[in-house]
C-alpha atoms as a PDB file:
ATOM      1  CA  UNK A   1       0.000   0.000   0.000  1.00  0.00           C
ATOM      2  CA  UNK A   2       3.095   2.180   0.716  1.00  0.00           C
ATOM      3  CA  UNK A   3       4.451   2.031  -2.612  1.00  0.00           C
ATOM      4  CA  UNK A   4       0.664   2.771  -4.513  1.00  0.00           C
ATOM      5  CA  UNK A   5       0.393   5.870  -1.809  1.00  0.00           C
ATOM      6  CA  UNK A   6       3.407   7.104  -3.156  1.00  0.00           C
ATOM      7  CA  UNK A   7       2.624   6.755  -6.624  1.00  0.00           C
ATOM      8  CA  UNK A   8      -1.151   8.036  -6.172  1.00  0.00           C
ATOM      9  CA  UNK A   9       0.506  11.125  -4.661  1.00  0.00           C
ATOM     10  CA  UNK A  10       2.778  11.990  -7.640  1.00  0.00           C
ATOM     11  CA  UNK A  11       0.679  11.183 -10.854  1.00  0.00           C
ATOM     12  CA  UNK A  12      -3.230  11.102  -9.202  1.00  0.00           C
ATOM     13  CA  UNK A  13      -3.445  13.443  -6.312  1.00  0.00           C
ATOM     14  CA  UNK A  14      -3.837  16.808  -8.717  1.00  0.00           C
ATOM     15  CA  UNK A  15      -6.894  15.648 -10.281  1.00  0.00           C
ATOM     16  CA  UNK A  16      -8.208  12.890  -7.514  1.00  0.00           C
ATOM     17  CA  UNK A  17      -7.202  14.601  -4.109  1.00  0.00           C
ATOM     18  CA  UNK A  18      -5.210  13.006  -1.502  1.00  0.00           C
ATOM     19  CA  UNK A  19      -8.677  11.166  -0.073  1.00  0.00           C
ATOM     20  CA  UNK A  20      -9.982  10.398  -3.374  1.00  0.00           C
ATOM     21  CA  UNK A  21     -12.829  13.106  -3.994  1.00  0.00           C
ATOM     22  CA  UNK A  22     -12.313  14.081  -7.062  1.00  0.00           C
ATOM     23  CA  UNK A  23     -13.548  16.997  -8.279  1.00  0.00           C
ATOM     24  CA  UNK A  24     -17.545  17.272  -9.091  1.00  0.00           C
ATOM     25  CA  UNK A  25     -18.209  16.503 -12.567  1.00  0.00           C
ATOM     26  CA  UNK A  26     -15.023  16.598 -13.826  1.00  0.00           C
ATOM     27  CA  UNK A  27     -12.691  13.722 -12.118  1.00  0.00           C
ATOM     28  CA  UNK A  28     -14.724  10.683 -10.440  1.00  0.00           C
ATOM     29  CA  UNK A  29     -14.786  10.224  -6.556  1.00  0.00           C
ATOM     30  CA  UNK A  30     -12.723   7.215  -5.902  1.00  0.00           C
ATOM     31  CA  UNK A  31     -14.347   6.282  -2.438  1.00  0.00           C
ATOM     32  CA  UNK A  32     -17.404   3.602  -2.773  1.00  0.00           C
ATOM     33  CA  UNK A  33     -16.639   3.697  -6.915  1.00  0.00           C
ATOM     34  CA  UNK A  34     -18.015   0.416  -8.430  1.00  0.00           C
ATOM     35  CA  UNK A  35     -16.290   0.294 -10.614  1.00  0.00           C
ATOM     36  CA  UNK A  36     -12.502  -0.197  -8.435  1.00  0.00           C
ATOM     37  CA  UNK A  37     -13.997  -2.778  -6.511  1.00  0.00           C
ATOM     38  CA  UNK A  38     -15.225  -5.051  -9.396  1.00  0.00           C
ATOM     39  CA  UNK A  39     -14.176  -8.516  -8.977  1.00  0.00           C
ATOM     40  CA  UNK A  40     -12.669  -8.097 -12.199  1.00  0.00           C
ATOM     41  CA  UNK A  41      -9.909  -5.066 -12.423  1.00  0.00           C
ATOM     42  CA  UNK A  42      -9.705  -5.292 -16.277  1.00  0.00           C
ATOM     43  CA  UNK A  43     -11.947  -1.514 -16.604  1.00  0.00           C
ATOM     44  CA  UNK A  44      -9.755  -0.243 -13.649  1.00  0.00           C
ATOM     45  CA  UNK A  45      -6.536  -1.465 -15.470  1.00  0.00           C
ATOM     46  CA  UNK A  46      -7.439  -0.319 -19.248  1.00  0.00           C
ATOM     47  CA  UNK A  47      -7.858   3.352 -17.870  1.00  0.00           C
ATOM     48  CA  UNK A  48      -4.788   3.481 -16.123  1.00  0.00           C
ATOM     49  CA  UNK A  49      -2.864   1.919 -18.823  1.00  0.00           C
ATOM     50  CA  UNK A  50      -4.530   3.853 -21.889  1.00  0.00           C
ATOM     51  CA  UNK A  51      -6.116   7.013 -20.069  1.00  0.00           C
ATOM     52  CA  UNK A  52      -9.461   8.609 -20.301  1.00  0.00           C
ATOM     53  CA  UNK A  53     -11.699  11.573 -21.908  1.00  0.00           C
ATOM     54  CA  UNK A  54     -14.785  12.598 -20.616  1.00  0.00           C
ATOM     55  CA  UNK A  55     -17.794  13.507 -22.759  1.00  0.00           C
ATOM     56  CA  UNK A  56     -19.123  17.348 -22.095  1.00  0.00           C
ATOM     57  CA  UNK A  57     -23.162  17.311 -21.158  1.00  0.00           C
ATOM     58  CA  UNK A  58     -24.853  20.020 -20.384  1.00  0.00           C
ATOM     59  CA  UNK A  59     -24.895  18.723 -16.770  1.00  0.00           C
ATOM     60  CA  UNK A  60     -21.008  18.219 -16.615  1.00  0.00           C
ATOM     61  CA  UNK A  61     -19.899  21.083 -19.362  1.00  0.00           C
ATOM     62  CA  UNK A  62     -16.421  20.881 -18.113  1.00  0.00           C
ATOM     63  CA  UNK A  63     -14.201  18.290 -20.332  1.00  0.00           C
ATOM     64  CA  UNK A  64     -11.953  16.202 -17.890  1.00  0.00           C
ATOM     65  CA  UNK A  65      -9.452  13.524 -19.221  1.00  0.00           C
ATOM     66  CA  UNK A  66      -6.946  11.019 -16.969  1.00  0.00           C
ATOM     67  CA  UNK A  67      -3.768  10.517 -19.390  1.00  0.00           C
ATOM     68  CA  UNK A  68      -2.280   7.006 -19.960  1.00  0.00           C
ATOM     69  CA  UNK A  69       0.394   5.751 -17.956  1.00  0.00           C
ATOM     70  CA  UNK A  70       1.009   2.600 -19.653  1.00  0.00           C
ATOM     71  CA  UNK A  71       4.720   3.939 -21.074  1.00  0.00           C
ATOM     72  CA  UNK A  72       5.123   5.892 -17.913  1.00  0.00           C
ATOM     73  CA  UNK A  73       4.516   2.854 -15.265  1.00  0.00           C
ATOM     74  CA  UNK A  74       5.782  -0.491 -14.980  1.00  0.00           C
ATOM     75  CA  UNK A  75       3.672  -3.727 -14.537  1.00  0.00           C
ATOM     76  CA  UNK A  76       4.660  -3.453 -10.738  1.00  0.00           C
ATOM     77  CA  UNK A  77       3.961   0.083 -10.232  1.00  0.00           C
ATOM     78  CA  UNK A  78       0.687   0.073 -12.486  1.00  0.00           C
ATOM     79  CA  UNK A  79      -0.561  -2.762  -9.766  1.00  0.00           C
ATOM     80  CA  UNK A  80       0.743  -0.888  -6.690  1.00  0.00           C
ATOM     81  CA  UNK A  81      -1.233   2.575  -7.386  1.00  0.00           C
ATOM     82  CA  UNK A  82      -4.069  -0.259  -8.523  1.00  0.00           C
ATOM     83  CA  UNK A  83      -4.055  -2.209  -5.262  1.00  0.00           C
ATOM     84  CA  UNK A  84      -4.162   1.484  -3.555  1.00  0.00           C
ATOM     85  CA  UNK A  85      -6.987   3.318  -4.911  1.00  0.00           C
ATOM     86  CA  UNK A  86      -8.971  -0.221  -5.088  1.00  0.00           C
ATOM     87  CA  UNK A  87      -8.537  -0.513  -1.139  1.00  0.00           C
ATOM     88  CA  UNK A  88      -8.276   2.728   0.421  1.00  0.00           C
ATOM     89  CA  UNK A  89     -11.329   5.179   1.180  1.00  0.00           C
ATOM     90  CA  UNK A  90     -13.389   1.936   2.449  1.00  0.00           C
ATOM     91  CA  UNK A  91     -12.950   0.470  -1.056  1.00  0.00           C
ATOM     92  CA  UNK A  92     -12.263  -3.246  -0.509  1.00  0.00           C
ATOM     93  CA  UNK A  93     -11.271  -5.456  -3.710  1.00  0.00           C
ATOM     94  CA  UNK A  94      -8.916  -8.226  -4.712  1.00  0.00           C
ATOM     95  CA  UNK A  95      -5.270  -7.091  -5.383  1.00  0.00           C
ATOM     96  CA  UNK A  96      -4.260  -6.684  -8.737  1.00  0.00           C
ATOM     97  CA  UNK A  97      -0.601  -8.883  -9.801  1.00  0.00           C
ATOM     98  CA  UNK A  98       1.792  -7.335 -11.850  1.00  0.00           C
ATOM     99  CA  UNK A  99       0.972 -10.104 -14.474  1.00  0.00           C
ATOM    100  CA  UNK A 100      -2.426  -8.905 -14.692  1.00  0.00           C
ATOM    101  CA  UNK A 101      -1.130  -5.797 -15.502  1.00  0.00           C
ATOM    102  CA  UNK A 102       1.033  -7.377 -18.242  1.00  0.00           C
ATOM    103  CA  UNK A 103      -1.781  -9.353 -19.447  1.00  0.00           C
ATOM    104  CA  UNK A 104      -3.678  -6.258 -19.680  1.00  0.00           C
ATOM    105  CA  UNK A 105      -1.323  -4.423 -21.617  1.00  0.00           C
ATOM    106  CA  UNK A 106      -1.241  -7.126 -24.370  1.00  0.00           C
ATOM    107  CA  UNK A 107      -5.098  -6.477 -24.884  1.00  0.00           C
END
């Protein structure tokens, strides 16, 4: 958990905030997010790895987009900042391996 902290706090932090809020309807709350503590990490993984862009509405006018770390992180680090934001905040999933992260990369 140590090593995701530490990663969360250089490359998340600016958009997610150090507890995970987010900003409103621009950058997703982290805390009690579904999606993070799916059984199956594979949506969690594929927006790390290749980034995100949000669609404008008229509700949420304000474009947001996560970039891709997939060149930036390795398979180790990818799963540490993973394991982190999956299990922090109350969020409570199954750790992600670094070969998941590798497998994930190959899709």
């Amino acid at each position: 958990m140590a090593a995701g902290k530490a990663i969360y706090a250089h490359a998340c932090v600016a958009c997610h905030e150090a507890d995970g809020s987010g900003t409103e309807r621009i950058y997703p709350p982290l805390p009690g997010n579904a999606n993070l503590q799916s059984t199956d990490p594979s949506s969690t993984l594929r927006i790390i790895l290749d980034g995100a862009q949000t669609l404008t509405t008229p509700r949420a006018p304000n474009p947001g987009s996560m970039p891709a770390y997939a060149k930036q992180l390795s398979d180790q680090e990818i799963a540490d900042v993973t394991n982190y934001i999956r299990n922090s905040w109350g969020n409570a999933a199954l750790l992600v391996t670094p070969a998941q992260v590798k497998k994930a990369r190959r899709q």
